[in-house]
Protein backbone atom coordinates (compact mmCIF):
# COMPACT_ATOMS: atom_id res chain seq x y z
CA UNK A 1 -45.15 -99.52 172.13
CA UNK A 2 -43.64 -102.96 171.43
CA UNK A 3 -45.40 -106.48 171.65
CA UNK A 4 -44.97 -109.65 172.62
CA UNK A 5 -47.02 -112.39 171.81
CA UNK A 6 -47.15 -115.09 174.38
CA UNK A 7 -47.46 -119.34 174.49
CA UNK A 8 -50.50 -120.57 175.84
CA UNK A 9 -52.48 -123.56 176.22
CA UNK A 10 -54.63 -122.74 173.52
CA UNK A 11 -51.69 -122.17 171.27
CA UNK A 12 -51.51 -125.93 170.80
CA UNK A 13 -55.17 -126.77 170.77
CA UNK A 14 -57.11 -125.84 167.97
CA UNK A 15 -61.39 -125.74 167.91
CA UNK A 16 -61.22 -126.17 164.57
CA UNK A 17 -57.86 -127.18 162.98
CA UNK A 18 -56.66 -124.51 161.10
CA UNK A 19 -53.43 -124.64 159.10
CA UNK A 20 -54.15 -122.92 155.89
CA UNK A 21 -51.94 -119.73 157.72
CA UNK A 22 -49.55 -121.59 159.49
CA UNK A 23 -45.73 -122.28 158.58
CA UNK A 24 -45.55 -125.24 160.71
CA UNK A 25 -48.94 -127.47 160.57
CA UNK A 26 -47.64 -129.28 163.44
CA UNK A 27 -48.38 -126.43 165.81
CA UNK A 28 -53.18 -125.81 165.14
CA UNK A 29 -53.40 -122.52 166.43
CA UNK A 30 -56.72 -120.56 167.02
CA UNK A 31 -55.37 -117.19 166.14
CA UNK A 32 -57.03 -117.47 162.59
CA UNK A 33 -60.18 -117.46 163.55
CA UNK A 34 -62.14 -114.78 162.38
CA UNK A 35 -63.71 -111.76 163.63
CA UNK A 36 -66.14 -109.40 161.71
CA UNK A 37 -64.23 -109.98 158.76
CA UNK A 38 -60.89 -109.93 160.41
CA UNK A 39 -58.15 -112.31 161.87
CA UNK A 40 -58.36 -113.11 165.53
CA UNK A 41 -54.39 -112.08 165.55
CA UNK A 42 -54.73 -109.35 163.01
CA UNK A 43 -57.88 -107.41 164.86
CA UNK A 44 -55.40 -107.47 168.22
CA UNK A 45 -52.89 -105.88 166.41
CA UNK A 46 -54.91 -103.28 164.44
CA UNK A 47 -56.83 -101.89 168.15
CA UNK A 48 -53.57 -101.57 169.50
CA UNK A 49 -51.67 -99.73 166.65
CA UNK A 50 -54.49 -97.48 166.70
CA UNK A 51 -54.57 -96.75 170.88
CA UNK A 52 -50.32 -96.96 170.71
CA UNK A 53 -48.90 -96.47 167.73
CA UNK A 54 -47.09 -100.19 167.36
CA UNK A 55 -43.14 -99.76 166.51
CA UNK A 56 -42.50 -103.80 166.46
CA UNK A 57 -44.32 -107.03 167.21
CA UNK A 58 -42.16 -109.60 168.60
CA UNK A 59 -42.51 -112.99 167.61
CA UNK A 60 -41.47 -116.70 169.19
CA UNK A 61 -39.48 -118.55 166.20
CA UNK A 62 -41.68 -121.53 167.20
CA UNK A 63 -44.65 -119.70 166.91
CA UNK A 64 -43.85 -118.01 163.75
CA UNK A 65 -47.22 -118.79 161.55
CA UNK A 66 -48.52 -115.94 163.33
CA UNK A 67 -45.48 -113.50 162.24
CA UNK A 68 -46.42 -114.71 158.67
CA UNK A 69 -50.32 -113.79 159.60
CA UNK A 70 -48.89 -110.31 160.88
CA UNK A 71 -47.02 -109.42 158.01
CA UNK A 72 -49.88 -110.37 155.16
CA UNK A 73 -52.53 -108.34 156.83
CA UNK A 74 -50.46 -105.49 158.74
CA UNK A 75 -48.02 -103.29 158.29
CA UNK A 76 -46.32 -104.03 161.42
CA UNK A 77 -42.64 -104.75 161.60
CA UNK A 78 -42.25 -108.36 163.16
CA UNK A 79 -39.00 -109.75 164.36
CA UNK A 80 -39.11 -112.95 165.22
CA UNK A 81 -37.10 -114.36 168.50
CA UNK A 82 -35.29 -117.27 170.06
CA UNK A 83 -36.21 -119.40 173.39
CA UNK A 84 -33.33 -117.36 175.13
CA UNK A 85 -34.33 -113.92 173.88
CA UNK A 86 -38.27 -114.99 175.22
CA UNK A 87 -37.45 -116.40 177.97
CA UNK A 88 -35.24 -113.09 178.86
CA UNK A 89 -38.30 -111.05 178.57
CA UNK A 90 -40.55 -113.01 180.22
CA UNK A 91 -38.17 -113.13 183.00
CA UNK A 92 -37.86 -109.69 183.43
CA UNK A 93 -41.18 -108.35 183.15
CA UNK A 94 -43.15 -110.84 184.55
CA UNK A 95 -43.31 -109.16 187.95
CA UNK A 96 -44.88 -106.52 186.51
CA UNK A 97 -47.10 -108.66 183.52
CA UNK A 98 -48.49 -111.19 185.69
CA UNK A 99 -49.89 -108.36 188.04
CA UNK A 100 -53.21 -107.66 186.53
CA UNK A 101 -55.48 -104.49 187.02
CA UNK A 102 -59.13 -105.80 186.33
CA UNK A 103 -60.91 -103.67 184.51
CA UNK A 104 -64.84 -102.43 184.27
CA UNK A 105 -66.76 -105.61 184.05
CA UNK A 106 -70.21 -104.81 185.76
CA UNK A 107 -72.47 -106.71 182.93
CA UNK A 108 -69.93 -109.38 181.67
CA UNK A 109 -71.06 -112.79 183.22
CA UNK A 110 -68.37 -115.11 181.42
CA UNK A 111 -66.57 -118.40 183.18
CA UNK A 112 -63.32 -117.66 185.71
CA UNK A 113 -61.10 -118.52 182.79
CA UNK A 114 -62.43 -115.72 181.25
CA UNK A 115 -60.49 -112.86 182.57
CA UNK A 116 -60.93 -109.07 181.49
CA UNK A 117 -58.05 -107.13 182.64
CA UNK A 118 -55.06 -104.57 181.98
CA UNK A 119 -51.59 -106.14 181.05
CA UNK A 120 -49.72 -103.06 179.65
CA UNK A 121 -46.42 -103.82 181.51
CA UNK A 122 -45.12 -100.64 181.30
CA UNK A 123 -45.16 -97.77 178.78
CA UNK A 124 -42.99 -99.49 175.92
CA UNK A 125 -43.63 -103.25 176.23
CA UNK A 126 -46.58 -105.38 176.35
CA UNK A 127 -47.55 -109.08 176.58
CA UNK A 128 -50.31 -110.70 174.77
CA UNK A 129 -51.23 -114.22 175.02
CA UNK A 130 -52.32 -115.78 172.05
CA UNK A 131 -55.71 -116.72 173.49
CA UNK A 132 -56.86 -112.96 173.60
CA UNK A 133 -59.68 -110.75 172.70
CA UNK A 134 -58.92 -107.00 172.48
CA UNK A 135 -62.42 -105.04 172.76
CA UNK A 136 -63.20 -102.22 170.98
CA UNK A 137 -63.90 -100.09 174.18
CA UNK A 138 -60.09 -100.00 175.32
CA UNK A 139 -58.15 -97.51 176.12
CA UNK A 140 -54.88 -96.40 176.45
CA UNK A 141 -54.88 -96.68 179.90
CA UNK A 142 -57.52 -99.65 180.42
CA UNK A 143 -57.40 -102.25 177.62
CA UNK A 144 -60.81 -104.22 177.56
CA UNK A 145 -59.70 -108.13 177.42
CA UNK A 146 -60.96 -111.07 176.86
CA UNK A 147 -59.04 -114.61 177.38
CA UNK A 148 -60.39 -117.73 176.54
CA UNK A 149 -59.52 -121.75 176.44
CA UNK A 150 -62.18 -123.40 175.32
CA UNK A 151 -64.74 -123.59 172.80
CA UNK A 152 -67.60 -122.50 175.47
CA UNK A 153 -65.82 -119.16 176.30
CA UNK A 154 -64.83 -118.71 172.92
CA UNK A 155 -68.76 -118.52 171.79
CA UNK A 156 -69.30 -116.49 175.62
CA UNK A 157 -66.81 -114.51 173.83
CA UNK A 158 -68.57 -114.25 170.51
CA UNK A 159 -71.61 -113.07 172.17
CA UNK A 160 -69.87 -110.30 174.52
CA UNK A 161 -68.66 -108.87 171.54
CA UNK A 162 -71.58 -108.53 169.39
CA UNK A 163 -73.52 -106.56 172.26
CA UNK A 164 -71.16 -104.81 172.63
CA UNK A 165 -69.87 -103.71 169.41
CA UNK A 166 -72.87 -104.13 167.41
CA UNK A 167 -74.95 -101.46 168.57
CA UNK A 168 -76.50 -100.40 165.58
CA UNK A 169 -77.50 -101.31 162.45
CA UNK A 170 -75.00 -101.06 159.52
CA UNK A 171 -76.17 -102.15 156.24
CA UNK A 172 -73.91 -102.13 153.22
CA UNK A 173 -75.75 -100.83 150.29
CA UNK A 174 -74.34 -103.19 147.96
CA UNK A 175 -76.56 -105.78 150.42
CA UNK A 176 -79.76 -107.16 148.52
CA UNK A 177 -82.72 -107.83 151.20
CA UNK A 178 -86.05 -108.69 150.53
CA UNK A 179 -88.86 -106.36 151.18
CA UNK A 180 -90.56 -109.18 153.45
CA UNK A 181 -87.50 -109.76 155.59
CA UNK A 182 -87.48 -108.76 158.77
CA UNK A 183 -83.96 -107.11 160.62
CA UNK A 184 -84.55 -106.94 164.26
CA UNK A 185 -82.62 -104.95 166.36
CA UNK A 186 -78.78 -104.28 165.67
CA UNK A 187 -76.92 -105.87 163.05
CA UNK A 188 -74.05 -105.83 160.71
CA UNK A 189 -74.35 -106.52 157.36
CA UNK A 190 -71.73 -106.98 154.99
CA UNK A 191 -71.34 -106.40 150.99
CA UNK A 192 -72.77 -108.80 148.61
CA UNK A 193 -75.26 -110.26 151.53
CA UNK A 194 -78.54 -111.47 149.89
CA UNK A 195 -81.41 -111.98 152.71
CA UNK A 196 -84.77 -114.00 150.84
CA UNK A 197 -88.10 -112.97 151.33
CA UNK A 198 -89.68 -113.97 154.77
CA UNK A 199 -86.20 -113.99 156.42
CA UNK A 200 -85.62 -112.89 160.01
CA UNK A 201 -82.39 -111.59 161.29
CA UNK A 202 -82.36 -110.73 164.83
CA UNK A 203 -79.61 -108.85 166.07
CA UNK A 204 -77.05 -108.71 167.91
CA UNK A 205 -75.51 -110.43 164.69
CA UNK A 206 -73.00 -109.84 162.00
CA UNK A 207 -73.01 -111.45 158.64
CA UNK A 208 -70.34 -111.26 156.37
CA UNK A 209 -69.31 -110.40 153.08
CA UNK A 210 -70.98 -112.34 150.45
CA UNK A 211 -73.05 -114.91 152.38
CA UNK A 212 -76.75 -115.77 151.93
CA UNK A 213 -79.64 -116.28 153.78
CA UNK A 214 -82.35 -118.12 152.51
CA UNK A 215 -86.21 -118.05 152.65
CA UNK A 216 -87.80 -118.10 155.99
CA UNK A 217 -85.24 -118.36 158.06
CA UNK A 218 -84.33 -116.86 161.64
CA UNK A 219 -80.63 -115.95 162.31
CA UNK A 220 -80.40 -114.73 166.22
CA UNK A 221 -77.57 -113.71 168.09
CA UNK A 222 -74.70 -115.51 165.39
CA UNK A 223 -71.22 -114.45 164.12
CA UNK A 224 -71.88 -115.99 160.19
CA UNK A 225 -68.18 -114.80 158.55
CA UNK A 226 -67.77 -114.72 154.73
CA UNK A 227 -70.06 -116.73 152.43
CA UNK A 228 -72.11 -118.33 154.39
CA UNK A 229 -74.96 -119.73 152.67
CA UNK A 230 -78.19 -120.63 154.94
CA UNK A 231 -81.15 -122.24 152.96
CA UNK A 232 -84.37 -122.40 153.13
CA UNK A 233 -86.24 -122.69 156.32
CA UNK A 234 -83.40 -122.74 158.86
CA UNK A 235 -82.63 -121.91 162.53
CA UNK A 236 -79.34 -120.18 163.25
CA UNK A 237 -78.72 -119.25 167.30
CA UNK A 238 -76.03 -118.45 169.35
CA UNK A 239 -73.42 -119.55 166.90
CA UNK A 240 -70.00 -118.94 165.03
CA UNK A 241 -69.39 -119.77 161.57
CA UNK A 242 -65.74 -119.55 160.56
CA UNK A 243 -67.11 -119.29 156.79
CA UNK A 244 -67.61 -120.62 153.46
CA UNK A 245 -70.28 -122.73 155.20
CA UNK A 246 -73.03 -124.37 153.22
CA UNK A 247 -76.50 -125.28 155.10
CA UNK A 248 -79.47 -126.99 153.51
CA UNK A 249 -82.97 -126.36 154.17
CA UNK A 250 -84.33 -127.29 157.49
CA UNK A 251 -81.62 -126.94 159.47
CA UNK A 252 -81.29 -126.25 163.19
CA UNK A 253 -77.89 -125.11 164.64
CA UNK A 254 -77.68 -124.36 167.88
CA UNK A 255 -74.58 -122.85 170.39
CA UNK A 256 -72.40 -124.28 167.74
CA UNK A 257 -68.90 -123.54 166.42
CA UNK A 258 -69.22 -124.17 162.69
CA UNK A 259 -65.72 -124.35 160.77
CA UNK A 260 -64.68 -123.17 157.19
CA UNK A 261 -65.72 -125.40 153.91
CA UNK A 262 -68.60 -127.71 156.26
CA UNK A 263 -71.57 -128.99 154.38
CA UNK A 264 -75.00 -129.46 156.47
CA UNK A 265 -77.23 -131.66 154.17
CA UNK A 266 -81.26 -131.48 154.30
CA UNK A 267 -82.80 -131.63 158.13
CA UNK A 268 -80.08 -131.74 160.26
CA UNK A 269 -79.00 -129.52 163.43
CA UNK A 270 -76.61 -129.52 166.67
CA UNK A 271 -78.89 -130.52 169.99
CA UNK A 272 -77.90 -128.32 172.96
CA UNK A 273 -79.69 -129.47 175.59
CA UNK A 274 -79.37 -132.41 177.88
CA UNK A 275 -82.27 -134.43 178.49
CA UNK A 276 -81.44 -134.45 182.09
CA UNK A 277 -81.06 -130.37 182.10
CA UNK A 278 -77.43 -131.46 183.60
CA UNK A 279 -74.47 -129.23 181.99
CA UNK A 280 -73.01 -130.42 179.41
CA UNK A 281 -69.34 -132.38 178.64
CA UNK A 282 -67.05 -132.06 175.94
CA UNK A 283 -64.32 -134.46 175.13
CA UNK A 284 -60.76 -133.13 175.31
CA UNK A 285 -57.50 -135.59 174.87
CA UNK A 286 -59.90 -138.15 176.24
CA UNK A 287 -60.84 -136.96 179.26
CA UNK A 288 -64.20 -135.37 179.74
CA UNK A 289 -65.10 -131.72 180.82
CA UNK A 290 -67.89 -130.26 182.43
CA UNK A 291 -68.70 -126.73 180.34
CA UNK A 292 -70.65 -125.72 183.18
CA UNK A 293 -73.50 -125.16 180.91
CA UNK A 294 -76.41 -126.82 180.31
CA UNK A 295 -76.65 -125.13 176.83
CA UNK A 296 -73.83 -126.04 174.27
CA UNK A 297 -74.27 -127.53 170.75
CA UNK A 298 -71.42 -128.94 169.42
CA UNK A 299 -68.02 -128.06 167.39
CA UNK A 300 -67.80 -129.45 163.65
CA UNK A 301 -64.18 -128.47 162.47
CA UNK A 302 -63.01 -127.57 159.15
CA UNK A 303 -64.46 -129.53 155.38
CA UNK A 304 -66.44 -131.35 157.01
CA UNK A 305 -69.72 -132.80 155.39
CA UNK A 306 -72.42 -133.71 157.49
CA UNK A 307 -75.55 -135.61 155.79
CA UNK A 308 -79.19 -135.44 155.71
CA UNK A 309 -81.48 -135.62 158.85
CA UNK A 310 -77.96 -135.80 161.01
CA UNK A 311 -78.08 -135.04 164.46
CA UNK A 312 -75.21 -134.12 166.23
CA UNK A 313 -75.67 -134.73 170.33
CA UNK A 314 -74.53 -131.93 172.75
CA UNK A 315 -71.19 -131.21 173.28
CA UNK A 316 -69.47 -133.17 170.31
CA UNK A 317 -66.59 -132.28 168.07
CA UNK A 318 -66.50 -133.46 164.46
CA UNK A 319 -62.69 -133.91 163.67
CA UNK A 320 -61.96 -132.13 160.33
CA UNK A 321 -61.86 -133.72 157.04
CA UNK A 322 -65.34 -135.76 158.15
CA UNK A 323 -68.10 -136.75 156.34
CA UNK A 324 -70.84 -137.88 158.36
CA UNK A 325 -73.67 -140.46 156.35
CA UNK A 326 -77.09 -139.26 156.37
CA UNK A 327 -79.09 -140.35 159.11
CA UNK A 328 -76.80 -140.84 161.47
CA UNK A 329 -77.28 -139.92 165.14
CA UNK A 330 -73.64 -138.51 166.34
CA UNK A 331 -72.64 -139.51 169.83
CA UNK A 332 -68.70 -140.39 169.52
């Protein structure tokens, strides 16, 4: 089995700005963000070597900060291609790759551009947009598949996956928790994870290697990736950290996208709620969009510090590289 990796929309629209994997920083991609520990793009590529056996991933030249992604964390052969040699492929397989088989989906309740489907073209050759989720319950003949273009459906995502995939409790033993913390139903705990006394972690979550949750807090239902360090006090719910976060005490961060290297100061927190109970918008290129939820928090991109008693209104986006003064309530 060979792969393609195809343009999409949210090829050239980053949630949070990454470039520290990308050849051409011109071209924010997604497919860095992390999952359990792993790569967006690498995790794809890893569930379908295992279900296929993967001879060659094929590349776009203009896309080719994933092929350097690829190669660091797989050992995949990737050849990367030209707009003719793309657009050949695309041409002569899209009869075939744009007619989708959907797949068992009887307790998924995501948005319409949110699709779970099959697109193995044929038995050598397959497509994969760059704004996919493989799921751990594929198969070779049914590949479980998540596609997403917004931050929303990304965390939709996020939460699909950990009831699904965290089903039970793994704890590494190299873990230090306290014996007055409290784990709740399934989680995943990583190495070097140190949970304070009075802590409650209520699962489905996943916390990653090295990260640290501090006294009394609740973590429910969150993706936290590497070294993230929650203090004292703290609500974490519904929400992805991209890692190497830092959070004060008294924090409250809620349906939230949380970038790498982002400082929370002292009594802070993401609102997620309108006061009206109307769903809520987020700002794209200027225009507004309605999530169609009334519960979203907001998206604070990469090395960003945010300052004491900050609050951050529903369904903002803190560019990267900002440092927010203390006090300040964030409407922009």
């Amino acid at each position: 089995m060979k792969i393609v990796f195809m343009q999409s929309s949210s090829t050239t629209y980053s949630f949070l700005d990454y470039n520290e994997s990308e050849v051409d920083s011109t071209i924010p991609s997604n497919c860095s963000l992390y999952l359990f520990g792993r790569a967006l793009v690498t995790r794809n590529i890893e569930l379908l070597d295992s279900l296929y056996g993967l001879e060659t991933v094929f590349v776009p030249k203009k896309m080719n900060f994933i092929s350097r992604l690829v190669k660091s964390t797989t050992g995949i052969p990737v050849e990367e291609i030209d707009d003719n040699t793309y657009a050949r492929l695309i041409k002569n397989e899209s009869r075939v790759s744009y007619k989708l088989e959907i797949s068992d989906g009887d307790s998924v309740h995501l948005s319409n551009n949110i699709l779970q489907n099959s697109l193995v073209s044929n038995k050598n050759l397959l497509f994969l947009p760059c704004n996919a989720l493989i799921g751990k319950r594929s198969t070779k003949k049914s590949l479980e598949y998540y596609r997403f273009k917004y931050p929303w459906e990304f965390l939709d995502i996020i939460q699909e996956l950990l009831k699904n995939e965290v089903t039970h409790s793994i704890i590494s033993n190299k873990a230090s928790i306290a014996k007055t913390a409290i784990i709740e139903g399934p989680c995943i705990i990583e190495d070097n994870v140190v949970i304070d006394d009075f802590a409650k972690i209520k699962g489905p979550t996943y916390i990653g290697n090295g990260s640290f949750i501090g006294m009394g807090s609740l973590i429910r239902n969150s993706m936290l990736d590497y070294n993230t360090n929650i203090g004292f006090n703290c609500e974490i719910g519904k929400t992805y950290f991209a890692g190497n976060a830092k959070i004060s005490h008294h924090n409250v961060i809620l349906d939230s996208m949380i970038g790498k290297n982002v400082w929370f100061g002292g009594y802070s927190g993401t609102a997620n709620v309108l006061l009206t109970r109307k769903n809520v918008q987020y700002r794209i290129n200027g225009e507004l969009v309605d999530t169609g939820r009334n519960h979203f928090g907001a998206v604070v991109s990469n090395n960003s510090s945010i300052g004491a008693s900050v609050i951050v209104l529903p369904g903002r986006k803190i560019p990267p590289d900002s440092i927010i003064p203390a006090g300040t309530i964030f409407s922009k």
